[in-house]
PDB file of N, CA and C in Angstrom:
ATOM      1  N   UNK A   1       0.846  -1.175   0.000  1.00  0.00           N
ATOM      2  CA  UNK A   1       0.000   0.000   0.000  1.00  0.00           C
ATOM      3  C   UNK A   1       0.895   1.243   0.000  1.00  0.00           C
ATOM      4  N   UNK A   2       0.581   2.147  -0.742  1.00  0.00           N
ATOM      5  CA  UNK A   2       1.215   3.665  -0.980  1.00  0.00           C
ATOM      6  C   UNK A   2       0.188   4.662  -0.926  1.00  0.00           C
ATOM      7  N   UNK A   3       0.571   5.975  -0.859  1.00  0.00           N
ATOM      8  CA  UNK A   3      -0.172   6.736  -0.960  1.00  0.00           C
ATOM      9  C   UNK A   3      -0.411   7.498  -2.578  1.00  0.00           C
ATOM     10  N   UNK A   4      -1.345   8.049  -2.453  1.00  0.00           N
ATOM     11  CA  UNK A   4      -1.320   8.542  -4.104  1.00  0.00           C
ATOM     12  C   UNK A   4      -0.666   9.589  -4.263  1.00  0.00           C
ATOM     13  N   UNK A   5       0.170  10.184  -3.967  1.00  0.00           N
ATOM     14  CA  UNK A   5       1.366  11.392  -4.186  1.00  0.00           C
ATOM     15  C   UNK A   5       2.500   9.999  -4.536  1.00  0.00           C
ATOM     16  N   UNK A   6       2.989   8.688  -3.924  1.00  0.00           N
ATOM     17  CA  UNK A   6       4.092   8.183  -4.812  1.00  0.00           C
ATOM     18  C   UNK A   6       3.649   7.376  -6.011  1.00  0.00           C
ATOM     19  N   UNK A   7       2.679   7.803  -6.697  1.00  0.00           N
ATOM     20  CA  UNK A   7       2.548   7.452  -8.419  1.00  0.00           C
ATOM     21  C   UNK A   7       2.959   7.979  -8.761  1.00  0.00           C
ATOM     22  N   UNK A   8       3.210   7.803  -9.879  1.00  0.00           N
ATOM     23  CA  UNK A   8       4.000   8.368 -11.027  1.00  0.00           C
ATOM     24  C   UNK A   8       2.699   8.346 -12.161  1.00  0.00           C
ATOM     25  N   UNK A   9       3.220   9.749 -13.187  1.00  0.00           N
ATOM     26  CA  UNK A   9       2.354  10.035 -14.247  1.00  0.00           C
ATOM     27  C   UNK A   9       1.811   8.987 -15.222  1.00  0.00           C
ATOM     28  N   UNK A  10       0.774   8.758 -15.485  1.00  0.00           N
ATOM     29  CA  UNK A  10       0.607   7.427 -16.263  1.00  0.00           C
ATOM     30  C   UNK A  10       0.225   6.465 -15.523  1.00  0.00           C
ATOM     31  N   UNK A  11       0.558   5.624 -14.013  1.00  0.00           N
ATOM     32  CA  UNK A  11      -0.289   5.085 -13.207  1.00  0.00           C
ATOM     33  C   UNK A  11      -1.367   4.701 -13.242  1.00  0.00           C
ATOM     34  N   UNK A  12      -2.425   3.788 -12.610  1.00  0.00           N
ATOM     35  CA  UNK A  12      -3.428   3.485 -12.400  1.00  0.00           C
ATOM     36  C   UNK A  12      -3.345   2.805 -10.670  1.00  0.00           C
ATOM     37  N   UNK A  13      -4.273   3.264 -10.284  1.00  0.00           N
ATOM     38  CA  UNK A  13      -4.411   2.950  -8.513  1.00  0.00           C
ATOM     39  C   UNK A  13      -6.040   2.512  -8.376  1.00  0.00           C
ATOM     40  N   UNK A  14      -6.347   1.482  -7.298  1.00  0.00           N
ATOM     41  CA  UNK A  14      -7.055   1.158  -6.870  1.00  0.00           C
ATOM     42  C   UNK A  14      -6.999   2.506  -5.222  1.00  0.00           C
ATOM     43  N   UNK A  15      -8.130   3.140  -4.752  1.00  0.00           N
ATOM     44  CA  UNK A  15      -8.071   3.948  -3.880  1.00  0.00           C
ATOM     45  C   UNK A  15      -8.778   2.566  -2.541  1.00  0.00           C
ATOM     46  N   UNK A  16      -7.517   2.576  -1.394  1.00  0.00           N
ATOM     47  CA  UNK A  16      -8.321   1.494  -0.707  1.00  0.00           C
ATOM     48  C   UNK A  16      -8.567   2.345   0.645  1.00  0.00           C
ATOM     49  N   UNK A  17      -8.216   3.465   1.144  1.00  0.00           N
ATOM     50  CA  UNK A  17      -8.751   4.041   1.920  1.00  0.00           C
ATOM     51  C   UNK A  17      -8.045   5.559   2.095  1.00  0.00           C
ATOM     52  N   UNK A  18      -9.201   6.391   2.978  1.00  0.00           N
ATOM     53  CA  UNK A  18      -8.960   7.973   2.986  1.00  0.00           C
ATOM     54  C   UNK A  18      -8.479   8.302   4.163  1.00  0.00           C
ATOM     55  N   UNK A  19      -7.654   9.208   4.437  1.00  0.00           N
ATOM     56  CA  UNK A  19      -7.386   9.427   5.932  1.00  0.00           C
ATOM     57  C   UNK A  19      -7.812  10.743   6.165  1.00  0.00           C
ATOM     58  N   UNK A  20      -9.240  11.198   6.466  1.00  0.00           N
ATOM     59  CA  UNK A  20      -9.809  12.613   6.528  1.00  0.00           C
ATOM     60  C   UNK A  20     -11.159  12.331   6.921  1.00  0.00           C
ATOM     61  N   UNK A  21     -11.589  13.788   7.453  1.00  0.00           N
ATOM     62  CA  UNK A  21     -12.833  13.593   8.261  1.00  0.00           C
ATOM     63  C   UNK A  21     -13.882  13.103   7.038  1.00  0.00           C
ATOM     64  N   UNK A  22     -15.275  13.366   8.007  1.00  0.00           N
ATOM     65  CA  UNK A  22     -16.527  12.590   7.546  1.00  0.00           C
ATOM     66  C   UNK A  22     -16.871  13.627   6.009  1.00  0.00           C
ATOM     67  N   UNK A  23     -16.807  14.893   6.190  1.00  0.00           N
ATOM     68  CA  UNK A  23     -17.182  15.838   5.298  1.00  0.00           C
ATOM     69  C   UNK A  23     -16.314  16.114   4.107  1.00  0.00           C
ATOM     70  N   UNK A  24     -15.020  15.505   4.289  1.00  0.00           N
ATOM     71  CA  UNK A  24     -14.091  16.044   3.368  1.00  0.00           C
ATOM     72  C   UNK A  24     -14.408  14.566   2.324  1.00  0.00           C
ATOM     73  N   UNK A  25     -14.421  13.431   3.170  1.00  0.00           N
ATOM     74  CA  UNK A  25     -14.624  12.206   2.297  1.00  0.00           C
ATOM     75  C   UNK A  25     -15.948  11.656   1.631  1.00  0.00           C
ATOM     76  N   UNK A  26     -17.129  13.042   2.100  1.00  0.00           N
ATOM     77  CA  UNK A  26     -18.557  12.766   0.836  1.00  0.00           C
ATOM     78  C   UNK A  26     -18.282  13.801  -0.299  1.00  0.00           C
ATOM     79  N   UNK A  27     -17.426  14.776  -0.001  1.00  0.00           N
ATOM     80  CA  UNK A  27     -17.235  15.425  -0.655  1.00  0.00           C
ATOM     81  C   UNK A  27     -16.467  14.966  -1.780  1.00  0.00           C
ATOM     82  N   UNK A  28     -15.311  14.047  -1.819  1.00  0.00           N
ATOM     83  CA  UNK A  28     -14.137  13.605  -2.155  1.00  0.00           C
ATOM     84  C   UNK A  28     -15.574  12.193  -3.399  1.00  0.00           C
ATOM     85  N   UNK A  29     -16.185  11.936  -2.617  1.00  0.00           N
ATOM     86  CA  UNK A  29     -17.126  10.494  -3.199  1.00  0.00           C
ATOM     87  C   UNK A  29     -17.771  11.607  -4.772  1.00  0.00           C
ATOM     88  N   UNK A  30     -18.271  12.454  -4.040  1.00  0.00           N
ATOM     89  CA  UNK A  30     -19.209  13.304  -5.035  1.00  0.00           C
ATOM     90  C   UNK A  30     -18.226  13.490  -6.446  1.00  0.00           C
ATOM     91  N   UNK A  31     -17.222  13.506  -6.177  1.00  0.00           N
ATOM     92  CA  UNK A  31     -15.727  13.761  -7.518  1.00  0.00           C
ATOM     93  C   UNK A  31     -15.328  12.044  -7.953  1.00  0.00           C
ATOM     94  N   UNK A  32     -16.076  11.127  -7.045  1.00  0.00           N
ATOM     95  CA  UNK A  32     -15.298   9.887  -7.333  1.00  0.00           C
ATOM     96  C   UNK A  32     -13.707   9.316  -6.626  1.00  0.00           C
ATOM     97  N   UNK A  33     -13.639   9.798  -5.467  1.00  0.00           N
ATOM     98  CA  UNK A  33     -12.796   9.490  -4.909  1.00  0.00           C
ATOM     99  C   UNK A  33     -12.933   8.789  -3.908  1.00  0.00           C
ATOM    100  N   UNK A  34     -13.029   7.508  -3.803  1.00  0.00           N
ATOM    101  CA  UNK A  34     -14.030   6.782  -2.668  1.00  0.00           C
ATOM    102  C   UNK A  34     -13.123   5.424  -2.916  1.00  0.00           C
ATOM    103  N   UNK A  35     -12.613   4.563  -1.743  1.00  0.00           N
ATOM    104  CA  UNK A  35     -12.146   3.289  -1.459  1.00  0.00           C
ATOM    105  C   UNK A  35     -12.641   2.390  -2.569  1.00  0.00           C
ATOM    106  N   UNK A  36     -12.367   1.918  -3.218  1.00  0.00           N
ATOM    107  CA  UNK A  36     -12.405   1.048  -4.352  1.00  0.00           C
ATOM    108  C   UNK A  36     -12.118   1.523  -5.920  1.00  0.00           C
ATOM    109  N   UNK A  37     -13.061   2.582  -5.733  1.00  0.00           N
ATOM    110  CA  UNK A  37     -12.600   3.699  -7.564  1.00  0.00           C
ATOM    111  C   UNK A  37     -11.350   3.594  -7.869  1.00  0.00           C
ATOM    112  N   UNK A  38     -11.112   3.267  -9.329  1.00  0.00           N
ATOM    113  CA  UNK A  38     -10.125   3.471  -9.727  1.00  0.00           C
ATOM    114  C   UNK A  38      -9.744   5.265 -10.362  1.00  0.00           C
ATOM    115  N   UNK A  39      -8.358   5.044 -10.316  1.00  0.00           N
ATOM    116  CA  UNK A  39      -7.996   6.595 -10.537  1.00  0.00           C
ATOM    117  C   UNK A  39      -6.636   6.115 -11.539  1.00  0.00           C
ATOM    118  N   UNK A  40      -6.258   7.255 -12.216  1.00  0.00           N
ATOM    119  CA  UNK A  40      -5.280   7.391 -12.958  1.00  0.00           C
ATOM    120  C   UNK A  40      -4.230   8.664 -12.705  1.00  0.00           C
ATOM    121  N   UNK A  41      -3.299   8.790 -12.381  1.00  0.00           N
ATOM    122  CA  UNK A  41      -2.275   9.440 -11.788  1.00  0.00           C
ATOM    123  C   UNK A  41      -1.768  10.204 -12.920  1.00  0.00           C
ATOM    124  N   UNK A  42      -2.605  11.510 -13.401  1.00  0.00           N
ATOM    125  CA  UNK A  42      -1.717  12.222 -14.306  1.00  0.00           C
ATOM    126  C   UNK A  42      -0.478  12.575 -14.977  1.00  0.00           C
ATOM    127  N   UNK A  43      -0.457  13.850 -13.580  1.00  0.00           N
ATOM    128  CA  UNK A  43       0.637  14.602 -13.708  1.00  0.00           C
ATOM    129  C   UNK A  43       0.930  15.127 -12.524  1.00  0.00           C
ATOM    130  N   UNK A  44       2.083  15.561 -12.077  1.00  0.00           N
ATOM    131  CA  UNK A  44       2.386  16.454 -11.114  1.00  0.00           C
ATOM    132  C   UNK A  44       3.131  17.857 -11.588  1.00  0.00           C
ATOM    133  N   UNK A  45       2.391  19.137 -10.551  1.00  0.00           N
ATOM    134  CA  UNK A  45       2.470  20.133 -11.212  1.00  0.00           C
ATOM    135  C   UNK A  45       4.368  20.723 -10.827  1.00  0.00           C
ATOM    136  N   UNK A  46       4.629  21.698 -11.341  1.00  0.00           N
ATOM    137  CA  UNK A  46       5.964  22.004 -11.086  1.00  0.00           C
ATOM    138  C   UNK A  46       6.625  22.088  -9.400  1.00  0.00           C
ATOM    139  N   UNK A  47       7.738  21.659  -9.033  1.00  0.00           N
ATOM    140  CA  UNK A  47       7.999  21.461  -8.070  1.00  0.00           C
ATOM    141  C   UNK A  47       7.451  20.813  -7.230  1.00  0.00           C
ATOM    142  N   UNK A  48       6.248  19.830  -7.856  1.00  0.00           N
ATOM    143  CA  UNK A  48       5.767  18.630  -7.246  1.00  0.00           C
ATOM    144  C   UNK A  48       4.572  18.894  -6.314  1.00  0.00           C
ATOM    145  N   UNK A  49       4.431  20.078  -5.736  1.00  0.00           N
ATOM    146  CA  UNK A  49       3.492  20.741  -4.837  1.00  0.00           C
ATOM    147  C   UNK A  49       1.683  20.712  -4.628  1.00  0.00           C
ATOM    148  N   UNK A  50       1.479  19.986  -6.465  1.00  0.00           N
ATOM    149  CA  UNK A  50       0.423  19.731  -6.431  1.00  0.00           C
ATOM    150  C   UNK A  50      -0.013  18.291  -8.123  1.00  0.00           C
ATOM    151  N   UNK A  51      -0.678  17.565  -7.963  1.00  0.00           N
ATOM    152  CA  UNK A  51      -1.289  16.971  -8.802  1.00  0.00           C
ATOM    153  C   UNK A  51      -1.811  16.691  -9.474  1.00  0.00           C
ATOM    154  N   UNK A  52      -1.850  15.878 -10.644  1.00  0.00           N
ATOM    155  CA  UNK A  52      -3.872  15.963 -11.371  1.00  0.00           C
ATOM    156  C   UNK A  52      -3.947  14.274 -11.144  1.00  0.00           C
ATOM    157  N   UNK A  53      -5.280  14.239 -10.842  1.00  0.00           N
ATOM    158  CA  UNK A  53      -5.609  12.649 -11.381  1.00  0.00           C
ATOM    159  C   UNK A  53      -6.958  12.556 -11.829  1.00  0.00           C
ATOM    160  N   UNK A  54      -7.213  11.024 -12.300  1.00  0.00           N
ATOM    161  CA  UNK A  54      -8.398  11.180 -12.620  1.00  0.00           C
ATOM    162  C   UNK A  54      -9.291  10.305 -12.867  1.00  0.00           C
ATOM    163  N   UNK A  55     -10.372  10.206 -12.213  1.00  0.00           N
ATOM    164  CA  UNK A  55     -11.403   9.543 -11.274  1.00  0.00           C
ATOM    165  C   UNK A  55     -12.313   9.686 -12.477  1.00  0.00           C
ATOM    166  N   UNK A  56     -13.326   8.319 -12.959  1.00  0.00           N
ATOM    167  CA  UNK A  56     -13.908   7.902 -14.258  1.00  0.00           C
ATOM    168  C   UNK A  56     -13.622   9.109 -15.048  1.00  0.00           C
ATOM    169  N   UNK A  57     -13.763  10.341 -15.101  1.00  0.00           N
ATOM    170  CA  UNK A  57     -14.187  11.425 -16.591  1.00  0.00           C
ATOM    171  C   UNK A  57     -13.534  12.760 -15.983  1.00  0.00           C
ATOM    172  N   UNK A  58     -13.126  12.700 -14.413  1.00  0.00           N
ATOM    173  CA  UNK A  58     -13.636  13.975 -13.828  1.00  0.00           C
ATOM    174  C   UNK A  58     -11.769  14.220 -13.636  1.00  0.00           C
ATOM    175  N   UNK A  59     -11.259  15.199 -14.130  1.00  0.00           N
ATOM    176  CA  UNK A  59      -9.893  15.443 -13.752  1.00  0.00           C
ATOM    177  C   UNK A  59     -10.127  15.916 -12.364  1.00  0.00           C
ATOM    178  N   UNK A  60      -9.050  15.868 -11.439  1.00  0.00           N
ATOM    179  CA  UNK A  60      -8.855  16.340 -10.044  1.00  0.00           C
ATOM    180  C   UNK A  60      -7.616  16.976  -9.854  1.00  0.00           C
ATOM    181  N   UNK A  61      -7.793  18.154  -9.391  1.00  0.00           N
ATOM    182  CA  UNK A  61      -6.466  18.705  -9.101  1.00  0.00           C
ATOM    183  C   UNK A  61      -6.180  18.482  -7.499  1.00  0.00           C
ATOM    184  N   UNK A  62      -5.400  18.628  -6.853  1.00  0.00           N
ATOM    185  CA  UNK A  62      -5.000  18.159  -5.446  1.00  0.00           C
ATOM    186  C   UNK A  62      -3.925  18.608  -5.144  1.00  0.00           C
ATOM    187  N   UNK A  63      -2.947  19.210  -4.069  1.00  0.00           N
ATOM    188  CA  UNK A  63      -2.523  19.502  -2.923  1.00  0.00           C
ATOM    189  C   UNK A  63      -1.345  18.286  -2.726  1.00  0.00           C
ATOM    190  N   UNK A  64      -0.128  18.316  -2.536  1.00  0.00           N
ATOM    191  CA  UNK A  64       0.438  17.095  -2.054  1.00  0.00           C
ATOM    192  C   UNK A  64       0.199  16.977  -0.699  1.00  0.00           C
ATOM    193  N   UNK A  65       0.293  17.551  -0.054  1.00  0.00           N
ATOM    194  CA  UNK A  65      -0.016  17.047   1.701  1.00  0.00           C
ATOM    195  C   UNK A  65      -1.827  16.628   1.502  1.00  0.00           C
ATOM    196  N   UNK A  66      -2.568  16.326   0.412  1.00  0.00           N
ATOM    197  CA  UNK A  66      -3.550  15.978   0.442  1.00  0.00           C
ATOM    198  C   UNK A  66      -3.766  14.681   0.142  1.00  0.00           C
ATOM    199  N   UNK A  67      -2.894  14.669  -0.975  1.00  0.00           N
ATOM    200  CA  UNK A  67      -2.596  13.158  -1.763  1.00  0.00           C
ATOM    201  C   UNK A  67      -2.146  12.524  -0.863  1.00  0.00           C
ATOM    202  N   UNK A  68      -1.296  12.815   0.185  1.00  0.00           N
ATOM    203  CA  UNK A  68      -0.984  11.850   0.684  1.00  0.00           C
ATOM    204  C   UNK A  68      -1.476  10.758   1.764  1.00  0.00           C
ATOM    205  N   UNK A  69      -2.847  11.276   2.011  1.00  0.00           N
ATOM    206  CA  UNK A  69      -4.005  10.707   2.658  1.00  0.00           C
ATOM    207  C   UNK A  69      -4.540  10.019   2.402  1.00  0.00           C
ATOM    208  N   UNK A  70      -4.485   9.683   1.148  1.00  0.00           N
ATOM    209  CA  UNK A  70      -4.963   9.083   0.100  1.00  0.00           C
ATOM    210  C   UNK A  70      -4.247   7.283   0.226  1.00  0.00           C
ATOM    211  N   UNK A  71      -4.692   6.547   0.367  1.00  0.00           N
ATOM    212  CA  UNK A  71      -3.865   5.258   0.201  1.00  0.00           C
ATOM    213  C   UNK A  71      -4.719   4.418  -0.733  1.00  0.00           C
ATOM    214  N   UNK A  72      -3.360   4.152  -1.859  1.00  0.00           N
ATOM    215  CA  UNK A  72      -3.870   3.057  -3.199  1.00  0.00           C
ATOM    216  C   UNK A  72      -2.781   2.070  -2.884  1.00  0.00           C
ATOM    217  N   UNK A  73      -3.378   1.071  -4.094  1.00  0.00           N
ATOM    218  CA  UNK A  73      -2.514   0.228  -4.800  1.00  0.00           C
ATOM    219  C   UNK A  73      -2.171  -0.324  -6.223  1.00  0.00           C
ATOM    220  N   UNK A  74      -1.421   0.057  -6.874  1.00  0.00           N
ATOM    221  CA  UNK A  74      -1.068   0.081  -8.116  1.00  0.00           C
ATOM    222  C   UNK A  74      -1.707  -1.030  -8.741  1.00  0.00           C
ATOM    223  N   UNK A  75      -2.197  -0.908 -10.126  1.00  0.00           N
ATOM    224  CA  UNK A  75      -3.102  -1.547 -10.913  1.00  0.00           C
ATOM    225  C   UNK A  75      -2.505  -1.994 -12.117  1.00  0.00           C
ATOM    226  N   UNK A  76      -2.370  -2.355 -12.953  1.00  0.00           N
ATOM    227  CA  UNK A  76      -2.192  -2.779 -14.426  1.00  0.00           C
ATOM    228  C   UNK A  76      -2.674  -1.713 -15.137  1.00  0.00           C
ATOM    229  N   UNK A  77      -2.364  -0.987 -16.083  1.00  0.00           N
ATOM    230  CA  UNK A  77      -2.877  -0.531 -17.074  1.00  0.00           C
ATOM    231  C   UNK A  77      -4.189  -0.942 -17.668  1.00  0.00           C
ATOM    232  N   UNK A  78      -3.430  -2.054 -18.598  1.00  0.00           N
ATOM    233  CA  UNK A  78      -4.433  -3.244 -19.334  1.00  0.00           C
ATOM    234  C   UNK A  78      -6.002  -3.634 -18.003  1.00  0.00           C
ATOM    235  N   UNK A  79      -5.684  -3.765 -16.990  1.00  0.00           N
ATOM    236  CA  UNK A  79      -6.522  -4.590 -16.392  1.00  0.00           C
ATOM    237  C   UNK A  79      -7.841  -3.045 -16.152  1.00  0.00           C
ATOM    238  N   UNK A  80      -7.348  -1.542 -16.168  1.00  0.00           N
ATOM    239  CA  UNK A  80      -8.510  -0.956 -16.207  1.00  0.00           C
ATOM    240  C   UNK A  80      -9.209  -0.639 -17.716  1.00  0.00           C
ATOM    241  N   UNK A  81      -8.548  -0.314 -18.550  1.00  0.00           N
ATOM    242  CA  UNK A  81      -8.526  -1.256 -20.228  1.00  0.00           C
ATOM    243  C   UNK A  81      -9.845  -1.653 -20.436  1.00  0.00           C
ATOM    244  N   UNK A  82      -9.651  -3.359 -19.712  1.00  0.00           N
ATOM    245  CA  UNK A  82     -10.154  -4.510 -20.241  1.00  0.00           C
ATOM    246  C   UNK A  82     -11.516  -4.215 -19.402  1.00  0.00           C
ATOM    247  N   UNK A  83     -11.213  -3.737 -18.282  1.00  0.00           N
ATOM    248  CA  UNK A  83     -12.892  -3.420 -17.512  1.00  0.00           C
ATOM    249  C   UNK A  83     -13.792  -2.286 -18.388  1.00  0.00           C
ATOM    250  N   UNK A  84     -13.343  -1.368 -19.077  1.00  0.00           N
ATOM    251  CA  UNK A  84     -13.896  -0.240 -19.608  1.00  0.00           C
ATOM    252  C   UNK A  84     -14.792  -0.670 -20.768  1.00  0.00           C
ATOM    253  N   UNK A  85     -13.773  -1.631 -21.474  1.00  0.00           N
ATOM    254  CA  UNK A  85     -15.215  -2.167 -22.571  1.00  0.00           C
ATOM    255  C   UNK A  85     -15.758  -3.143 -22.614  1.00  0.00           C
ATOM    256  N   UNK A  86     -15.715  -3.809 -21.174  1.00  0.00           N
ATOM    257  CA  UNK A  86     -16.629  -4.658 -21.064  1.00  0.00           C
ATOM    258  C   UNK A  86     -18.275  -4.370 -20.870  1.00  0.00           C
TER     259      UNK A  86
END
C-alpha cells in the first residue's frame, strides 16, 4: 500500500482508503474518490506541490499534503482497459 502522491504520471491505482474527516470524504465520493474507484495518476504540477488525477471522466487537481491521505494500490494498465469495454 502507498499513498497517491508516490505514483508516477501514467499510473493506475485502486483507492483502498482515505485518511480525513466525515465531510471532506462525501465530498471527495461526489468527484469519485471513494475506497475502491479506480484513478489514474496524471501529472504532477511544477515542483511537485500539487497533482492531477483522474477519477472515471472527472480530472482532479489536489494539494500534495492531500494526496498523501490518500492510500492506493497500483493496478495494471491493461486490467482498467479490459474493464472499460466490457
Amino acid at each position: 500500500m502507498i499513498t497517491l502522491n508516490e505514483l508516477k504520471a501514467g499510473e493506475n491505482a485502486e483507492i483502498l482508503g482515505i485518511e480525513a474527516d466525515k465531510d471532506v470524504k462525501e465530498r471527495l465520493k461526489m468527484l469519485g474518490i471513494f475506497p475502491g474507484a479506480r484513478v489514474c495518476f496524471l501529472k504532477r504540477a511544477f515542483f511537485g506541490q500539487e497533482c492531477l488525477i483522474r477519477a472515471d471522466c472527472v480530472r482532479i487537481g489536489m494539494r500534495r499534503n492531500f494526496a498523501e491521505k490518500i492510500f492506493v494500490v497500483r493496478i495494471d494498465k491493461t486490467e482498467t482497459q479490459g474493464e472499460a469495454k466490457a
